[in-house]
C-alpha atoms as a PDB file:
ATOM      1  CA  UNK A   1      16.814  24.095  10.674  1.00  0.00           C
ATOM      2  CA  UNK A   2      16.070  24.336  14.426  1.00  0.00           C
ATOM      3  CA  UNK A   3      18.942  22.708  16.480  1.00  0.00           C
ATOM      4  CA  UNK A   4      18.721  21.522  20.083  1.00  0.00           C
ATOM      5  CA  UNK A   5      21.136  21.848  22.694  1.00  0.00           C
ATOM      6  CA  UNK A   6      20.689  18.280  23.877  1.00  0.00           C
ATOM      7  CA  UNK A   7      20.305  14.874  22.201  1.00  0.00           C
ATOM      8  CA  UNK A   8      16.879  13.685  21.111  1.00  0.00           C
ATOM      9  CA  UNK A   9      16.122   9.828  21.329  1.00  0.00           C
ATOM     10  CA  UNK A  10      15.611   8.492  17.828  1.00  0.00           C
ATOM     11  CA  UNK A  11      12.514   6.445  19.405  1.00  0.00           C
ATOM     12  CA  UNK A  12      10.920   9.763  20.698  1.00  0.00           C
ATOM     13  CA  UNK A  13      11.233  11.290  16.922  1.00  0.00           C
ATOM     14  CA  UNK A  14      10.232   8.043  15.185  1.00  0.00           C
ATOM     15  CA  UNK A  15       7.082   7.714  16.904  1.00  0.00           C
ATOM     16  CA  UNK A  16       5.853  11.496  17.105  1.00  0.00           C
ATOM     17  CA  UNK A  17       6.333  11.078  13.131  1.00  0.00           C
ATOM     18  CA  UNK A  18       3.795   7.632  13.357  1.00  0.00           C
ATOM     19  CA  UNK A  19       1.451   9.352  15.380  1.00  0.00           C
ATOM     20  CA  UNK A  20       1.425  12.620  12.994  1.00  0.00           C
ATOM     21  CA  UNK A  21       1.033  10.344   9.952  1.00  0.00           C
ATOM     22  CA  UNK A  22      -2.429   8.148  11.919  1.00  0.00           C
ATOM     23  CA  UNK A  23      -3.665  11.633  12.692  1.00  0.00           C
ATOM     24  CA  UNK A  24      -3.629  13.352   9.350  1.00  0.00           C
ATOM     25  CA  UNK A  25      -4.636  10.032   7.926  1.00  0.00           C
ATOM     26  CA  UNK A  26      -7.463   9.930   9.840  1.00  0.00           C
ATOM     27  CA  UNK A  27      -8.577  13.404   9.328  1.00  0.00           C
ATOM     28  CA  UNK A  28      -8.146  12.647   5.307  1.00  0.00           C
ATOM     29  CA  UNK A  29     -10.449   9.535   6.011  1.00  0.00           C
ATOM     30  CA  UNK A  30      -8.016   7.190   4.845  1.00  0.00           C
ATOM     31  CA  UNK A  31      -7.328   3.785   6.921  1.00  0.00           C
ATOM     32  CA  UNK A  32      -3.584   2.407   7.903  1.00  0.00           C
ATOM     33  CA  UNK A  33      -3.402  -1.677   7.948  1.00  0.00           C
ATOM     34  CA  UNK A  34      -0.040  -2.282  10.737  1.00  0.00           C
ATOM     35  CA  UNK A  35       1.220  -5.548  10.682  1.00  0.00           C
ATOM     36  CA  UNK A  36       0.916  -5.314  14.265  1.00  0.00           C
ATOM     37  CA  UNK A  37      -2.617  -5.340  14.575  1.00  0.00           C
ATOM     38  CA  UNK A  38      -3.157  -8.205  12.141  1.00  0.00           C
ATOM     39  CA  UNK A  39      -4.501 -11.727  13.266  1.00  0.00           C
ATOM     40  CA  UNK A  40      -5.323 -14.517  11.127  1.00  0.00           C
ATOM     41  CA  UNK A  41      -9.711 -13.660  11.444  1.00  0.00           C
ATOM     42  CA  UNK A  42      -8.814 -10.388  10.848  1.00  0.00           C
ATOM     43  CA  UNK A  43      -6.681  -7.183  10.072  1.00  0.00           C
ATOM     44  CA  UNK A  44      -8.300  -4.099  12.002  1.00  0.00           C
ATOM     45  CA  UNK A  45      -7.663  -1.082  10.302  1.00  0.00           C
ATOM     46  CA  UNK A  46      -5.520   1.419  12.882  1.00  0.00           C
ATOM     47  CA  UNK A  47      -6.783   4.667  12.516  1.00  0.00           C
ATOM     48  CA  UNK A  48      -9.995   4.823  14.269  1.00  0.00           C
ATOM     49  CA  UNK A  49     -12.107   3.210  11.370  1.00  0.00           C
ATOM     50  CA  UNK A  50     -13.940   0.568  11.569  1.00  0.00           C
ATOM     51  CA  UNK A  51     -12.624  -1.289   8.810  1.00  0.00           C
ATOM     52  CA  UNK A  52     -11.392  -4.600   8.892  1.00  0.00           C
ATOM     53  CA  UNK A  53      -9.387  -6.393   6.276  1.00  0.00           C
ATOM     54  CA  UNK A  54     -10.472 -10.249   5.900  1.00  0.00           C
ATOM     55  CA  UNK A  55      -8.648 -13.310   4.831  1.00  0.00           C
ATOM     56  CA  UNK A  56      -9.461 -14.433   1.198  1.00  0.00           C
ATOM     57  CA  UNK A  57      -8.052 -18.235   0.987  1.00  0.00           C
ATOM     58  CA  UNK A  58      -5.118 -20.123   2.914  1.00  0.00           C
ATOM     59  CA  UNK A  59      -4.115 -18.543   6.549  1.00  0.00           C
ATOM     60  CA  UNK A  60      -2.289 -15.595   7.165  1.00  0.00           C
ATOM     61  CA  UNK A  61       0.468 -15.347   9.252  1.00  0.00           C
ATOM     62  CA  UNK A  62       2.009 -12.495  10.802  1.00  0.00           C
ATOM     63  CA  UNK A  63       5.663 -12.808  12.601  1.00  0.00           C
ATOM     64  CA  UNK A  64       8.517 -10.478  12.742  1.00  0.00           C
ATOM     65  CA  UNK A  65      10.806  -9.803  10.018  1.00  0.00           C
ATOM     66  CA  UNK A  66      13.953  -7.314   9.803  1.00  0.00           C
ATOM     67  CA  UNK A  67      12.976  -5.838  13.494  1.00  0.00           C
ATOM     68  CA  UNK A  68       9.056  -5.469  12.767  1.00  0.00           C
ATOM     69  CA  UNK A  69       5.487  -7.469  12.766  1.00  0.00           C
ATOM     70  CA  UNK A  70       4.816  -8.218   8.822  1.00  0.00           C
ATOM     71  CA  UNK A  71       2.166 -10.411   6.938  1.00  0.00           C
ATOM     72  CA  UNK A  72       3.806 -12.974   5.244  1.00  0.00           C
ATOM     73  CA  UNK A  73       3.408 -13.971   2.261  1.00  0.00           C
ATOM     74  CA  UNK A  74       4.217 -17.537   0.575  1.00  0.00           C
ATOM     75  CA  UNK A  75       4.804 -18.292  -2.696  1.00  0.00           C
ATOM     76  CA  UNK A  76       1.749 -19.841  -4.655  1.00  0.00           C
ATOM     77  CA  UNK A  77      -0.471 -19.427  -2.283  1.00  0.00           C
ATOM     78  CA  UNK A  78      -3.100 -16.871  -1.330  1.00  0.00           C
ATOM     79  CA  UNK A  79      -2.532 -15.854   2.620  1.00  0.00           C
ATOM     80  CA  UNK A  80      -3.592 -11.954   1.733  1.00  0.00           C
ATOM     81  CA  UNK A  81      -6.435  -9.633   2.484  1.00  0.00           C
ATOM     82  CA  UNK A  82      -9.512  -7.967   1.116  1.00  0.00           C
ATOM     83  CA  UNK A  83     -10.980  -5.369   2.613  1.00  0.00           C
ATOM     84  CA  UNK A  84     -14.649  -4.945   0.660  1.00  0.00           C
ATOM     85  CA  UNK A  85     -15.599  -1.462  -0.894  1.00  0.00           C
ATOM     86  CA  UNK A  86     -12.800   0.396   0.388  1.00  0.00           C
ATOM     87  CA  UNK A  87     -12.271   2.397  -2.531  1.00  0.00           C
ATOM     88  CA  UNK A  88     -15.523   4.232  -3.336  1.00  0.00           C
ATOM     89  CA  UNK A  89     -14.509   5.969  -6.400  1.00  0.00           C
ATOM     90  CA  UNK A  90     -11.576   3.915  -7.940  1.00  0.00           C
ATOM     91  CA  UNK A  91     -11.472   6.953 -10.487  1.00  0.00           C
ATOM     92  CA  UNK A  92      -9.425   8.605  -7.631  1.00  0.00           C
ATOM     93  CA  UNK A  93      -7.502   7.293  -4.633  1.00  0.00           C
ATOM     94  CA  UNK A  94      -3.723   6.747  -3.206  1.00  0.00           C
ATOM     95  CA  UNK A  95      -2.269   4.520  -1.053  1.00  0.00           C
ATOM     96  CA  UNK A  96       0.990   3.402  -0.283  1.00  0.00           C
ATOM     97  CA  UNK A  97       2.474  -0.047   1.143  1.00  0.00           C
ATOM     98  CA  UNK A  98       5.513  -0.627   3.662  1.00  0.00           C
ATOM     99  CA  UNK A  99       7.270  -4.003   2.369  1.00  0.00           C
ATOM    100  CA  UNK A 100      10.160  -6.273   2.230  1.00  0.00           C
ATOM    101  CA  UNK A 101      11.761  -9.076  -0.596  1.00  0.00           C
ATOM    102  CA  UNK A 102      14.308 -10.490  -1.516  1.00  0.00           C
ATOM    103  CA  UNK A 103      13.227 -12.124  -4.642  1.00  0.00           C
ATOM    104  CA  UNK A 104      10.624 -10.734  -6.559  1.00  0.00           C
ATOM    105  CA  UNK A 105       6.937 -10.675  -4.709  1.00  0.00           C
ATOM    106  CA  UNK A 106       4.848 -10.099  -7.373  1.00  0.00           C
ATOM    107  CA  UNK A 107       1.427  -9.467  -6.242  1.00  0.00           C
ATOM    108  CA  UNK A 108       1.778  -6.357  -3.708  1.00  0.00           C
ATOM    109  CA  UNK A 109      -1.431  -4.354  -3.513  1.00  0.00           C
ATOM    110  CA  UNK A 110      -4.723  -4.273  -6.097  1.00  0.00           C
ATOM    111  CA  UNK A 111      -7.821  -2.516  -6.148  1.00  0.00           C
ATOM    112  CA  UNK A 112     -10.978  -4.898  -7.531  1.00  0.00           C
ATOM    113  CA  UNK A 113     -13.743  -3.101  -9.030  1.00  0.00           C
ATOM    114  CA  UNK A 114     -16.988  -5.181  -7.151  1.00  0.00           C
ATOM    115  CA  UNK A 115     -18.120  -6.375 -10.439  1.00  0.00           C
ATOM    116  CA  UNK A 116     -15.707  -7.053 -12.128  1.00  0.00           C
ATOM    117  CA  UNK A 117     -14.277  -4.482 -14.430  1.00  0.00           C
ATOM    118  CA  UNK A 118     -10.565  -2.956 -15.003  1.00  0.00           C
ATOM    119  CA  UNK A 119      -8.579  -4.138 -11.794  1.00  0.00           C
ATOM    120  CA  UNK A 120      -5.318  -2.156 -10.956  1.00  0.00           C
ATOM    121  CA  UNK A 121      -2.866  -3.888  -9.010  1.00  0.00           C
ATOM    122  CA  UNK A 122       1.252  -3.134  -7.918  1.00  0.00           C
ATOM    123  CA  UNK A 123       3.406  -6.033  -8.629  1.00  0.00           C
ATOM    124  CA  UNK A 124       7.244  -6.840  -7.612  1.00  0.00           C
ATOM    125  CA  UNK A 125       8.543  -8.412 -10.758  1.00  0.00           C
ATOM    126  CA  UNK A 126      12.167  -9.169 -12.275  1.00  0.00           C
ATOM    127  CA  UNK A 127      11.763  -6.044 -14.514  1.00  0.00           C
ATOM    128  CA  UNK A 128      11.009  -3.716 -11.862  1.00  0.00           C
ATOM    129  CA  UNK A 129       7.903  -2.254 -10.000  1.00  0.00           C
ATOM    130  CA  UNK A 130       4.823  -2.256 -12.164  1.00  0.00           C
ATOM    131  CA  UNK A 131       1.478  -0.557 -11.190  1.00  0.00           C
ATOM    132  CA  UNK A 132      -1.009  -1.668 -14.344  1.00  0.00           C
ATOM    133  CA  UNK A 133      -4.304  -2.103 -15.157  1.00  0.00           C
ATOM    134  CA  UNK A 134      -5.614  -5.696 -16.190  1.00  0.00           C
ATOM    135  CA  UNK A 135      -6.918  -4.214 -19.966  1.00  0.00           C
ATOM    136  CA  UNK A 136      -3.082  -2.996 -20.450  1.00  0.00           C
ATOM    137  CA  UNK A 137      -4.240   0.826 -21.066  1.00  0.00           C
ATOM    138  CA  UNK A 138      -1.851   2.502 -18.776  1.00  0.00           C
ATOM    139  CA  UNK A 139       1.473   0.366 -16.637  1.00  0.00           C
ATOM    140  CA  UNK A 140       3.841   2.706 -14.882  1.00  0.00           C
ATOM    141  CA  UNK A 141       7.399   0.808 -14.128  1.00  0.00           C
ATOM    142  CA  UNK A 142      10.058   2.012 -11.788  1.00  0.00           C
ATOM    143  CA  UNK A 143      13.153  -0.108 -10.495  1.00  0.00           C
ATOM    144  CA  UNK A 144      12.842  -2.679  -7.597  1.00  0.00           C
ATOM    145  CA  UNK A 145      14.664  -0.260  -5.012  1.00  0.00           C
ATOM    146  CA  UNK A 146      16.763  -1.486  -2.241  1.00  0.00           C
ATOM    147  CA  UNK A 147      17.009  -2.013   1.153  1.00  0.00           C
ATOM    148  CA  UNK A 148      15.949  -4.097   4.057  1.00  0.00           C
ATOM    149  CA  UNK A 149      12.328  -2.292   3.530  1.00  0.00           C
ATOM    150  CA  UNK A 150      10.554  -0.199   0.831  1.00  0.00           C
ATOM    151  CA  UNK A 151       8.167   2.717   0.910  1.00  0.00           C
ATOM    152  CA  UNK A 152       6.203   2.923  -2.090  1.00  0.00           C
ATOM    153  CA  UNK A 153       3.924   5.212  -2.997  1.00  0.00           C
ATOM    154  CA  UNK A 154       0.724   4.862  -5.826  1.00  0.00           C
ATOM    155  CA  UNK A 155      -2.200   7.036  -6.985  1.00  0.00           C
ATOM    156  CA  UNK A 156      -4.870   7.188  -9.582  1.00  0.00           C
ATOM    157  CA  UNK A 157      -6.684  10.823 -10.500  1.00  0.00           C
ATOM    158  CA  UNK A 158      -7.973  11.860 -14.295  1.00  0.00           C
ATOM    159  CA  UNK A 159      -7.421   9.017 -16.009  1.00  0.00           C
ATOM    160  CA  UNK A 160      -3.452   8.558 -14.859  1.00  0.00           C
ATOM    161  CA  UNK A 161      -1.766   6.492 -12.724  1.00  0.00           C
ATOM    162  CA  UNK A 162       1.398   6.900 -10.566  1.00  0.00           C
ATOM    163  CA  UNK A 163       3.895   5.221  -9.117  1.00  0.00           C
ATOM    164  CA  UNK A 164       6.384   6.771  -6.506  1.00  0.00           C
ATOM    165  CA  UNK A 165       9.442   5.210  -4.675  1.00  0.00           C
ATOM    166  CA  UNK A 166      13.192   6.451  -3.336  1.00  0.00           C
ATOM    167  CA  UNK A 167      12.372  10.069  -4.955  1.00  0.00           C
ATOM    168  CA  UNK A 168      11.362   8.548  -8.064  1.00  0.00           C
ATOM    169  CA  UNK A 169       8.270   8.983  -9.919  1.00  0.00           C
ATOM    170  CA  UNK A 170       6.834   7.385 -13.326  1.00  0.00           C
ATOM    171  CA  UNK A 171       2.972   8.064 -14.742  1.00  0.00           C
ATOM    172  CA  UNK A 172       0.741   6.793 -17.047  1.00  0.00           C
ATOM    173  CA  UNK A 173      -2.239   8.123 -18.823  1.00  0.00           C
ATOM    174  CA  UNK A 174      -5.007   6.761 -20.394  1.00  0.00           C
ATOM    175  CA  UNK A 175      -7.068   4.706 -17.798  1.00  0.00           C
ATOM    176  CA  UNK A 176     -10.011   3.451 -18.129  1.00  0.00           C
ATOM    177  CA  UNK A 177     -12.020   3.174 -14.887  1.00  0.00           C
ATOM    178  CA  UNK A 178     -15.667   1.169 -14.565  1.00  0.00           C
ATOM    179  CA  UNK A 179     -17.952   2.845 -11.809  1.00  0.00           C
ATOM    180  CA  UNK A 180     -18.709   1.439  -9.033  1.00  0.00           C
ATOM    181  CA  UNK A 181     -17.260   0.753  -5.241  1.00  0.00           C
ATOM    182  CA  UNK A 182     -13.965  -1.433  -5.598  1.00  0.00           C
ATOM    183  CA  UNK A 183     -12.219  -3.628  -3.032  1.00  0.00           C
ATOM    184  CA  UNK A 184      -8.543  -3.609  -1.850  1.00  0.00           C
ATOM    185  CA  UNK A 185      -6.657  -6.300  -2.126  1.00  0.00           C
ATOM    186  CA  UNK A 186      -3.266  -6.873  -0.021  1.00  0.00           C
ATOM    187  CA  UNK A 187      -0.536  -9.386  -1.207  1.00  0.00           C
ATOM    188  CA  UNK A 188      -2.742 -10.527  -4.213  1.00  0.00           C
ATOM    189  CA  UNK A 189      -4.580  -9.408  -7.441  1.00  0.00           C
ATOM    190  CA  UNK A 190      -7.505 -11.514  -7.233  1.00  0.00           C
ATOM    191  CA  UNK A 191     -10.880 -12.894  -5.242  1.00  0.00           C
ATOM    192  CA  UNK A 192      -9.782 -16.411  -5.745  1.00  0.00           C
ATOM    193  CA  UNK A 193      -7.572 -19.349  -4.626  1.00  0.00           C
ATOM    194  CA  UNK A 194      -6.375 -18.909  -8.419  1.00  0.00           C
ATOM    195  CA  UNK A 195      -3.432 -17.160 -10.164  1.00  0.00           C
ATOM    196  CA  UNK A 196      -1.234 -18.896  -8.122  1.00  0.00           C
ATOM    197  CA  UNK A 197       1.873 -17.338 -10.576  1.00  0.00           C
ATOM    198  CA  UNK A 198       1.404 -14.002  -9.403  1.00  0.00           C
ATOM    199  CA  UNK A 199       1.777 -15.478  -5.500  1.00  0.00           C
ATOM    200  CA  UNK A 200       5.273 -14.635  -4.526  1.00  0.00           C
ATOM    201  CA  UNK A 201       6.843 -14.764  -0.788  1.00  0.00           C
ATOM    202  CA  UNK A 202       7.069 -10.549  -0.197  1.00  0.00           C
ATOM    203  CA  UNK A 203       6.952  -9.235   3.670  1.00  0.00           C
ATOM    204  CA  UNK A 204       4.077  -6.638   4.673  1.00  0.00           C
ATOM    205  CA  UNK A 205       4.509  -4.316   7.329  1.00  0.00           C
ATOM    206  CA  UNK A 206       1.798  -1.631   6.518  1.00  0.00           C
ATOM    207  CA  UNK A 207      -0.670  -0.474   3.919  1.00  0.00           C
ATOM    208  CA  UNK A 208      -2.383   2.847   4.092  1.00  0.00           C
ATOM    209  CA  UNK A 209      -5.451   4.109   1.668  1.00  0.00           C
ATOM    210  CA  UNK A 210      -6.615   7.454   0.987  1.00  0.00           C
ATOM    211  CA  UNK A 211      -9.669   7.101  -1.218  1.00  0.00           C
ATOM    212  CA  UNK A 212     -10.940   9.899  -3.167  1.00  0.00           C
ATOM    213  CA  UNK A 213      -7.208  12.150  -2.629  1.00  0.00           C
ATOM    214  CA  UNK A 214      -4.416  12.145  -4.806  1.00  0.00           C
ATOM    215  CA  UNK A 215      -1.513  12.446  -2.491  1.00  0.00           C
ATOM    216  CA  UNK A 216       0.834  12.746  -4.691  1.00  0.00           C
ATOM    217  CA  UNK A 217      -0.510  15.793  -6.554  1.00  0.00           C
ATOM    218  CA  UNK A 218      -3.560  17.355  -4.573  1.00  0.00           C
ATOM    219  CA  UNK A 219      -2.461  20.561  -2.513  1.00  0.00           C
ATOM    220  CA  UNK A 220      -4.802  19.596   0.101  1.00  0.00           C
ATOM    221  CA  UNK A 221      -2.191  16.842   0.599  1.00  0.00           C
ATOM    222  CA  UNK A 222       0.151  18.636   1.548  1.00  0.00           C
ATOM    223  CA  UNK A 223       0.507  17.972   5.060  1.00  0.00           C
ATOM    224  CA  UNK A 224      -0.282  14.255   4.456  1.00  0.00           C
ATOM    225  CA  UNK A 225       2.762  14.313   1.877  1.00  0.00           C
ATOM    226  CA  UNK A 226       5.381  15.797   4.472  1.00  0.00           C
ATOM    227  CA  UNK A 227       4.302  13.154   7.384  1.00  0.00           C
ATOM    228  CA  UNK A 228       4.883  10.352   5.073  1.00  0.00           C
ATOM    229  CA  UNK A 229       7.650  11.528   3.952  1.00  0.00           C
ATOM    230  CA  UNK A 230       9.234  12.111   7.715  1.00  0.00           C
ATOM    231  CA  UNK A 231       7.914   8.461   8.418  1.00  0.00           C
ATOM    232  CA  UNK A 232      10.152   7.152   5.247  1.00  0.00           C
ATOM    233  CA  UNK A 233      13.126   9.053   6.727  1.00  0.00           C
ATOM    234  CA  UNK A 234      12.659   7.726  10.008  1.00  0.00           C
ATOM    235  CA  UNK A 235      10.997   4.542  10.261  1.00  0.00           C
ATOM    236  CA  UNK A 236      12.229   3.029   6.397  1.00  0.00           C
END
């Protein structure tokens, strides 16, 4: 471990790990949704794509929370995102979503097949963390976590899907994936003003999305895996 002679401002360390994570995400072609960027119209993706996230039903509303811009969310009502044929190949992607809750959220993050199909979606619930698909072939469960904010960590690849969070990891095999582009889906499960039960009041701060790359598994994650992991350390 290198050690410096002098003190290093935690600011100056916190943001040279941001800017390593945006530039490896970038390169990976994956997009990073900042709570900072968001506006009601729209929620520009920050990593030099041109994606934008768009409202699906009520308002969003972004404010601070715990120190740092969030979407947030209300209970029973749909104020998250979609951002349309983000996921190419739903067979195989990652992402992984910066958020806060005090009571359960339920709906976190989803990817929605375009026609229909097998939606998988992340979901804070009073038994823990559950990332599931809707036909009930594979669910992965790992506790709630603590802390003012929460790093977790998902990925599909071959038919499995897992969950990471706080060094923790559970999988689940057996998926069943339809073909086809599928949308993302932030702080709700589906396209519709509907399902207000799984409409909890969580805090966003971030959502990142590597389609087609497993980073929890793929060795040409590598790199990708060690910035997020010095952004958990210093920013979660």
């Amino acid at each position: 471990m290198l050690t410096l002679p002098f003190s290093v401002p935690e600011a100056a360390l916190t943001d040279g790990e941001t800017r390593r994570l945006s530039r490896l995400t970038r390169e990976a072609g994956g997009i990073w949704l900042r709570a900072a960027d968001g506006q009601p119209e729209g929620w520009p993706a920050a990593t030099g794509s041109a994606a934008i996230a768009l409202p699906v039903a009520e308002t969003p509303v972004f404010a601070p929370h715990r120190t740092r811009p969030a979407l947030h969310l209300t209970t029973g009502e749909n104020r998250g995102f979609r951002l349309p044929d983000a996921v190419p190949d739903p067979s195989r992607w990652s992402a992984a979503i910066l958020w806060a809750a005090d009571a359960p959220a339920l709906a976190l993050l989803a990817v929605r097949p375009e026609r229909g199909g097998n939606p998988l979606h992340l979901s804070d619930t009073e038994e823990g963390l559950v990332f599931r698909d809707d036909d009930g072939t594979a669910s992965a469960t790992l506790p709630r976590g603590q802390g003012p904010w929460r790093l977790t960590v998902l990925a599909c690849a071959d038919g499995r899907l897992t969950l990471g969070q706080d060094g923790g990891q559970a999988s689940a095999q057996g998926l069943r994936v339809p073909p086809g582009a599928a949308h993302l889906l932030v702080g709700h499960r589906s396209l519709r003003r509907g399902m207000r039960k799984t409409l909890g009041a969580g805090r966003i701060a971030g959502v990142w999305l590597w389609p087609g790359l497993d980073i929890l598994s793929d060795a040409e994650a590598a790199a990708l895996r060690d910035a997020l992991d010095g952004f958990r350390q210093w920013e979660v």
